[in-house]
C-alpha atoms as a PDB file:
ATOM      1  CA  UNK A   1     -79.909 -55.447  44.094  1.00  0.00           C
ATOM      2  CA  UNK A   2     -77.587 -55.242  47.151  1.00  0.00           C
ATOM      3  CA  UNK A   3     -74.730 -52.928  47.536  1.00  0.00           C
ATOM      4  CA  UNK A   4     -72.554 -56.047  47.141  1.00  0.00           C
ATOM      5  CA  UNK A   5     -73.798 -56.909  44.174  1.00  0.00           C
ATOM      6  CA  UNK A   6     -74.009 -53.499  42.606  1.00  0.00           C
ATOM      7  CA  UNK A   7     -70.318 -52.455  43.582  1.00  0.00           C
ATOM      8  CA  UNK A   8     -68.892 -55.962  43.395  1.00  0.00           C
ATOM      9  CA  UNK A   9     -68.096 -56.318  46.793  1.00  0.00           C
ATOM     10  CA  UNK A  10     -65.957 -59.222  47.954  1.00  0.00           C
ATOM     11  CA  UNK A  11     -67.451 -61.482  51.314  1.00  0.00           C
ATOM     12  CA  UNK A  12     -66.636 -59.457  54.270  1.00  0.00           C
ATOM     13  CA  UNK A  13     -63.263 -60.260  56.002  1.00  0.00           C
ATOM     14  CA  UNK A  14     -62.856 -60.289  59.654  1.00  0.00           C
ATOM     15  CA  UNK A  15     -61.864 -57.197  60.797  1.00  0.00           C
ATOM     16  CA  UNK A  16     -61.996 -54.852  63.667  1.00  0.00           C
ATOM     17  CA  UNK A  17     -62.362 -50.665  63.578  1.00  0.00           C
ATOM     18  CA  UNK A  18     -62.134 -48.674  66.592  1.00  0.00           C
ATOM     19  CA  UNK A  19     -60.898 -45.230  67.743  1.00  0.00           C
ATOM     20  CA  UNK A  20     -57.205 -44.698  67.460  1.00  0.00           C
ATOM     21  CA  UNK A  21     -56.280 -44.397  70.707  1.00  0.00           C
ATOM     22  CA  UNK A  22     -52.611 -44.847  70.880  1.00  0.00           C
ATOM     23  CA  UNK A  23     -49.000 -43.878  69.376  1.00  0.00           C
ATOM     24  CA  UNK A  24     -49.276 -47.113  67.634  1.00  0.00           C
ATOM     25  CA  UNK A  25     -52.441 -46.988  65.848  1.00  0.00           C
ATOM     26  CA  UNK A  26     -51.634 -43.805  64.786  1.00  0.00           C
ATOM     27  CA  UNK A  27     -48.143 -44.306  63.519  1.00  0.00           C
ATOM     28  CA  UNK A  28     -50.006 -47.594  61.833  1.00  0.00           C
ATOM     29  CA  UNK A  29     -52.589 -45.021  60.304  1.00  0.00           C
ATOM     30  CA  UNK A  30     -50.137 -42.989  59.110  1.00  0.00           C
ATOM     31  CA  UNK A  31     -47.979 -45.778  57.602  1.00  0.00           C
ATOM     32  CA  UNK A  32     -50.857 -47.303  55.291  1.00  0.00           C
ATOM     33  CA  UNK A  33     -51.792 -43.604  54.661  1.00  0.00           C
ATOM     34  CA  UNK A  34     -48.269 -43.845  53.326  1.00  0.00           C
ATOM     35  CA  UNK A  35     -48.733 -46.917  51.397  1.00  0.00           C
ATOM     36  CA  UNK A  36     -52.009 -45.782  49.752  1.00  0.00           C
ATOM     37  CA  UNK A  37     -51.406 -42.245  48.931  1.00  0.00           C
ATOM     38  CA  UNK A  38     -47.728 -41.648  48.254  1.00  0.00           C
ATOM     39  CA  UNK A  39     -46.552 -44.970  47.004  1.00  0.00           C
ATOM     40  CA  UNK A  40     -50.056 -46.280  45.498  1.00  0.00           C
ATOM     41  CA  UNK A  41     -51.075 -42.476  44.211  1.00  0.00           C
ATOM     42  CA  UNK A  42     -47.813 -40.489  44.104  1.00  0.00           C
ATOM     43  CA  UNK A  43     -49.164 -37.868  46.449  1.00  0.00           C
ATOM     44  CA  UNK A  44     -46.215 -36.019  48.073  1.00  0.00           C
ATOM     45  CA  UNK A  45     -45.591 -36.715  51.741  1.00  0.00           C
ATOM     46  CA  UNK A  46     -46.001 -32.963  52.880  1.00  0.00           C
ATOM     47  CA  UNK A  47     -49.537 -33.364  51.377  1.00  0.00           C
ATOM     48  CA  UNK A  48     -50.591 -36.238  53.312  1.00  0.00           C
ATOM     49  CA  UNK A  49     -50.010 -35.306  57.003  1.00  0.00           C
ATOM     50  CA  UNK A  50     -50.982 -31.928  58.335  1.00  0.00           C
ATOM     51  CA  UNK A  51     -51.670 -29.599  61.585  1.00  0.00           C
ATOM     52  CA  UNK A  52     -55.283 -31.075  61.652  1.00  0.00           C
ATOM     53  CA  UNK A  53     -54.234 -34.477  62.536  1.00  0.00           C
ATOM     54  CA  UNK A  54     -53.500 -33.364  66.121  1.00  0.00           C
ATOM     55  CA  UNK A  55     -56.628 -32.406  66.460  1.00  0.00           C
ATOM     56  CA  UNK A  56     -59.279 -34.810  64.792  1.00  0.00           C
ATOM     57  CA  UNK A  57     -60.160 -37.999  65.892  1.00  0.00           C
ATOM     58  CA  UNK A  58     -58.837 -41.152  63.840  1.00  0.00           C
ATOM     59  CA  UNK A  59     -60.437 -44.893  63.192  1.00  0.00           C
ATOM     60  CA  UNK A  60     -58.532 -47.485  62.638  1.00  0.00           C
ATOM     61  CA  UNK A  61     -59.573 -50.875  61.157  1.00  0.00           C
ATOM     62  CA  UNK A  62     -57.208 -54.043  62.163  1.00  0.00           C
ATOM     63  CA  UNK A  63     -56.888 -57.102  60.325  1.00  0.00           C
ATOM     64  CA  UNK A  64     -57.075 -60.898  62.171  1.00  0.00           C
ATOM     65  CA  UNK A  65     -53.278 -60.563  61.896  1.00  0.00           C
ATOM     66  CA  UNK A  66     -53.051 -57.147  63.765  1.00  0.00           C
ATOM     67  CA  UNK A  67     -51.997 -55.605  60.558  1.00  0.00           C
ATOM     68  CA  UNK A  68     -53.835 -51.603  60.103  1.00  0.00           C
ATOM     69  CA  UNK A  69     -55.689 -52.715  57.002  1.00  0.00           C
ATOM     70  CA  UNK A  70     -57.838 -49.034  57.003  1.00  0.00           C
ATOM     71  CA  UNK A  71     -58.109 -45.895  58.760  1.00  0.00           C
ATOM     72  CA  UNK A  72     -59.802 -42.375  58.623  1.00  0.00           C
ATOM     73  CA  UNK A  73     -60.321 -39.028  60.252  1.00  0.00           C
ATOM     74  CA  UNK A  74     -63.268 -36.491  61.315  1.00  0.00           C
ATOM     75  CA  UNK A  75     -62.008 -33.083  61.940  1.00  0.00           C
ATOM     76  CA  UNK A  76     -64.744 -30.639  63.465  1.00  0.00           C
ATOM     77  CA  UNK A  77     -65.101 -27.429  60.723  1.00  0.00           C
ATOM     78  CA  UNK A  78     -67.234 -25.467  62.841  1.00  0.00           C
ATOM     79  CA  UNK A  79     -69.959 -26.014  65.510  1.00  0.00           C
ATOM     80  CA  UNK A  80     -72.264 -27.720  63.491  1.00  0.00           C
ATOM     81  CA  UNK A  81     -70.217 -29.343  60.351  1.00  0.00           C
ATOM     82  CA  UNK A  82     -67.197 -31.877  60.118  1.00  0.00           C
ATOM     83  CA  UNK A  83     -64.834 -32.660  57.636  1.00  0.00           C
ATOM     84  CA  UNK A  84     -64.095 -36.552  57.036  1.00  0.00           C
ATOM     85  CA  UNK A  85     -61.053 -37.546  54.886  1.00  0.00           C
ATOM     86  CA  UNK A  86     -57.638 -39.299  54.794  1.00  0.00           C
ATOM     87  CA  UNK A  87     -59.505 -42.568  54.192  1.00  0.00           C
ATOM     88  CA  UNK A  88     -57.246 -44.932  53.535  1.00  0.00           C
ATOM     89  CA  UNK A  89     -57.926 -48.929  52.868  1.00  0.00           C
ATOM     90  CA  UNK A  90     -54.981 -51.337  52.402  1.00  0.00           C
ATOM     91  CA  UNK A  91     -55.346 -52.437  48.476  1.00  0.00           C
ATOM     92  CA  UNK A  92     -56.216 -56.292  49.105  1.00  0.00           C
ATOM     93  CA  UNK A  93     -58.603 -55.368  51.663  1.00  0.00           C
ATOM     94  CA  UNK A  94     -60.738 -53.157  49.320  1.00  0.00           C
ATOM     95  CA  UNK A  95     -64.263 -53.575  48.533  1.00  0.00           C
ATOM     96  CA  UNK A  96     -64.506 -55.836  51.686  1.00  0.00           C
ATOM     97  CA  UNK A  97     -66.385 -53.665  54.251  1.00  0.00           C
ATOM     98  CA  UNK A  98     -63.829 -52.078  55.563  1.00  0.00           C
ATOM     99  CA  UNK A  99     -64.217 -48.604  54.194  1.00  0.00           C
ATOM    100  CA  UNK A 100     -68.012 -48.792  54.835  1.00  0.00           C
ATOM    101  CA  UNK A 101     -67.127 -49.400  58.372  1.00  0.00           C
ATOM    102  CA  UNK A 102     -64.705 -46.845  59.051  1.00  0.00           C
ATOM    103  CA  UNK A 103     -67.501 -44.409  57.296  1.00  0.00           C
ATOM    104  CA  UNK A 104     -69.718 -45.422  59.508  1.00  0.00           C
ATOM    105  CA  UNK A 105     -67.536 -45.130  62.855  1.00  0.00           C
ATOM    106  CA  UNK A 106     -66.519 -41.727  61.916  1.00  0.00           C
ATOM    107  CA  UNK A 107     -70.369 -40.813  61.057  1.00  0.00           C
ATOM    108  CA  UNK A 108     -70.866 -42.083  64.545  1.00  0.00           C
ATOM    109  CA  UNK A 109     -68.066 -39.855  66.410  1.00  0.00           C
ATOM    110  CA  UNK A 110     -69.700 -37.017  64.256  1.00  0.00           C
ATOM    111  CA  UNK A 111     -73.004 -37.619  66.048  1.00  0.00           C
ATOM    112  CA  UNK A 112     -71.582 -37.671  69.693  1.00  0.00           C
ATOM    113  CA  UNK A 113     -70.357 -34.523  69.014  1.00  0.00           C
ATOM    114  CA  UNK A 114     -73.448 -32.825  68.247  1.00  0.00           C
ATOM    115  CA  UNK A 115     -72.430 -33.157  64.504  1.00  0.00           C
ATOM    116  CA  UNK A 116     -75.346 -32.327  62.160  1.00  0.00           C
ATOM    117  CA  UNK A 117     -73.735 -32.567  58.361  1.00  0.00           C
ATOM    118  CA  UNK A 118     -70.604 -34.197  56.957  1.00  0.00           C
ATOM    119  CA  UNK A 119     -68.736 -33.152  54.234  1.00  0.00           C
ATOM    120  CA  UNK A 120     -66.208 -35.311  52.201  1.00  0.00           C
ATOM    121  CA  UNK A 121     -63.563 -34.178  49.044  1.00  0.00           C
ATOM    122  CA  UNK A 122     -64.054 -36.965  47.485  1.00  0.00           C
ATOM    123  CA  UNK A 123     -61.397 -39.109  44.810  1.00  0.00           C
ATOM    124  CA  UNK A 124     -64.112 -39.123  42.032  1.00  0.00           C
ATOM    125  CA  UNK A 125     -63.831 -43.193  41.872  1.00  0.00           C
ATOM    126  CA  UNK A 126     -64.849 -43.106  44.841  1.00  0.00           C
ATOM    127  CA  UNK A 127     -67.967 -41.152  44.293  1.00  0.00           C
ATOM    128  CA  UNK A 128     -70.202 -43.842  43.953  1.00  0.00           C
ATOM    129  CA  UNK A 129     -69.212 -45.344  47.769  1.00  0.00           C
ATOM    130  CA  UNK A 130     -70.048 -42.405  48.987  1.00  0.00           C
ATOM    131  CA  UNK A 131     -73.274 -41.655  47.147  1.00  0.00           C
ATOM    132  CA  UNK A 132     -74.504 -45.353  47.929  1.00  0.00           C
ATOM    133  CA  UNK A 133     -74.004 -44.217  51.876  1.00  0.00           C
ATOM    134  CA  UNK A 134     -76.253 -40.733  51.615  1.00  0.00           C
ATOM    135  CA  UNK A 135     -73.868 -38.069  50.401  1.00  0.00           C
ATOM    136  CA  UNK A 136     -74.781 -35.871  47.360  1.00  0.00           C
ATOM    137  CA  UNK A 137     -72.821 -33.822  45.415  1.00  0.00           C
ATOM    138  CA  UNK A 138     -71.841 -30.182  45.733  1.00  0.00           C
ATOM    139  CA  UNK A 139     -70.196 -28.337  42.992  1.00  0.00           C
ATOM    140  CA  UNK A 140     -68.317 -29.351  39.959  1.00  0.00           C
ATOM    141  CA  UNK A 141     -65.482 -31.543  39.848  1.00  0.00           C
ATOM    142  CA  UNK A 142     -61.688 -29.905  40.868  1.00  0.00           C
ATOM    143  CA  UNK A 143     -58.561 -31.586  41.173  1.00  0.00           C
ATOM    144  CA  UNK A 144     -56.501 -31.842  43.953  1.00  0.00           C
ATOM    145  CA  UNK A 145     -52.929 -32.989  43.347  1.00  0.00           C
ATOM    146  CA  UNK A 146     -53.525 -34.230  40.397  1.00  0.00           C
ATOM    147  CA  UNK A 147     -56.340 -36.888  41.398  1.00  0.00           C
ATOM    148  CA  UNK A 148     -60.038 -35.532  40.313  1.00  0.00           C
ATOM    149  CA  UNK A 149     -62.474 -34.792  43.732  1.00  0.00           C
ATOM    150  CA  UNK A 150     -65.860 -33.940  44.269  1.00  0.00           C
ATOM    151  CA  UNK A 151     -66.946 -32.347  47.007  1.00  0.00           C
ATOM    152  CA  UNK A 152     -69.720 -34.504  48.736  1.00  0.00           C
ATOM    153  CA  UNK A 153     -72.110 -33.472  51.576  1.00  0.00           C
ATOM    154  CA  UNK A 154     -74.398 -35.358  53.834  1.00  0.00           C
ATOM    155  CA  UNK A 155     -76.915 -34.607  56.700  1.00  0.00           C
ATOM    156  CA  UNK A 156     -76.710 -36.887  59.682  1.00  0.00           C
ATOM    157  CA  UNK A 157     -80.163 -37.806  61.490  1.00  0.00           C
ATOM    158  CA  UNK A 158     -80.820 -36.343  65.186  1.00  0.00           C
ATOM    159  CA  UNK A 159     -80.331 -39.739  67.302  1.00  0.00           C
END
């Protein structure tokens, strides 16, 4: 059984991640962030942006219509270990790729910076993405504004 079939995945829509490389696809990050965790989730603002998003390196994934349709960060936790969260994907573009491919960019930027393991807090809905993908659980589930995580590690291969 494919992951498509197993998490219901729509067919793939076009889309297009890359680094966030400028003002604008980080003020579009940070507006869909918005979107998804304040106005979807009623996470307070203060809780969504913070001093680490200076320093970690974004994805964004673009639409066929330019529109910032999903985006996530890496942020280094020490010399060997990264922490990747904010994941964000636009509600009608969900269960389309796009998440996969964002995890999989950021796994990527992980790597070319000598990156061995990942870890992820994830929503616990979202568990399942991220044990389909090679992350295993670690520790019991805690809540985090409300919204039920799991803490989720992985171990990326040497390329």
């Amino acid at each position: 059984m494919s992951l498509n079939d197993r998490f219901g995945y729509r067919a793939q829509m076009p889309f297009l991640v890359r680094f966030a490389s400028s003002t604008q696809d980080r003020d579009a990050a940070y507006a869909l962030r918005r979107d998804v965790f304040e106005l979807e989730q009623h996470i307070p603002r203060p809780l969504d942006r913070d001093a680490f998003d200076f320093s970690a390196d974004h994805v964004v994934a673009f639409d066929r219509g330019g529109r910032c349709v999903g985006t996530g960060r890496v942020v280094r936790t020490d010399h060997r270990t990264c922490h990747i969260g904010r994941m964000a994907v636009a509600r009608e573009a969900r269960r389309s790729g796009v998440g996969a491919a964002m995890l999989e960019s950021l796994e990527r930027m992980a790597r070319l910076r000598g990156i061995r393991e990942v870890v992820v807090a994830s929503q616990l809905g979202s568990e399942p993405f991220f044990h389909a993908r090679g992350y295993r659980r670690d520790g019991d589930v805690f809540e985090d504004q409300g919204v039920p995580h799991v803490h989720m590690r992985k171990l990326l291969l040497v390329s």
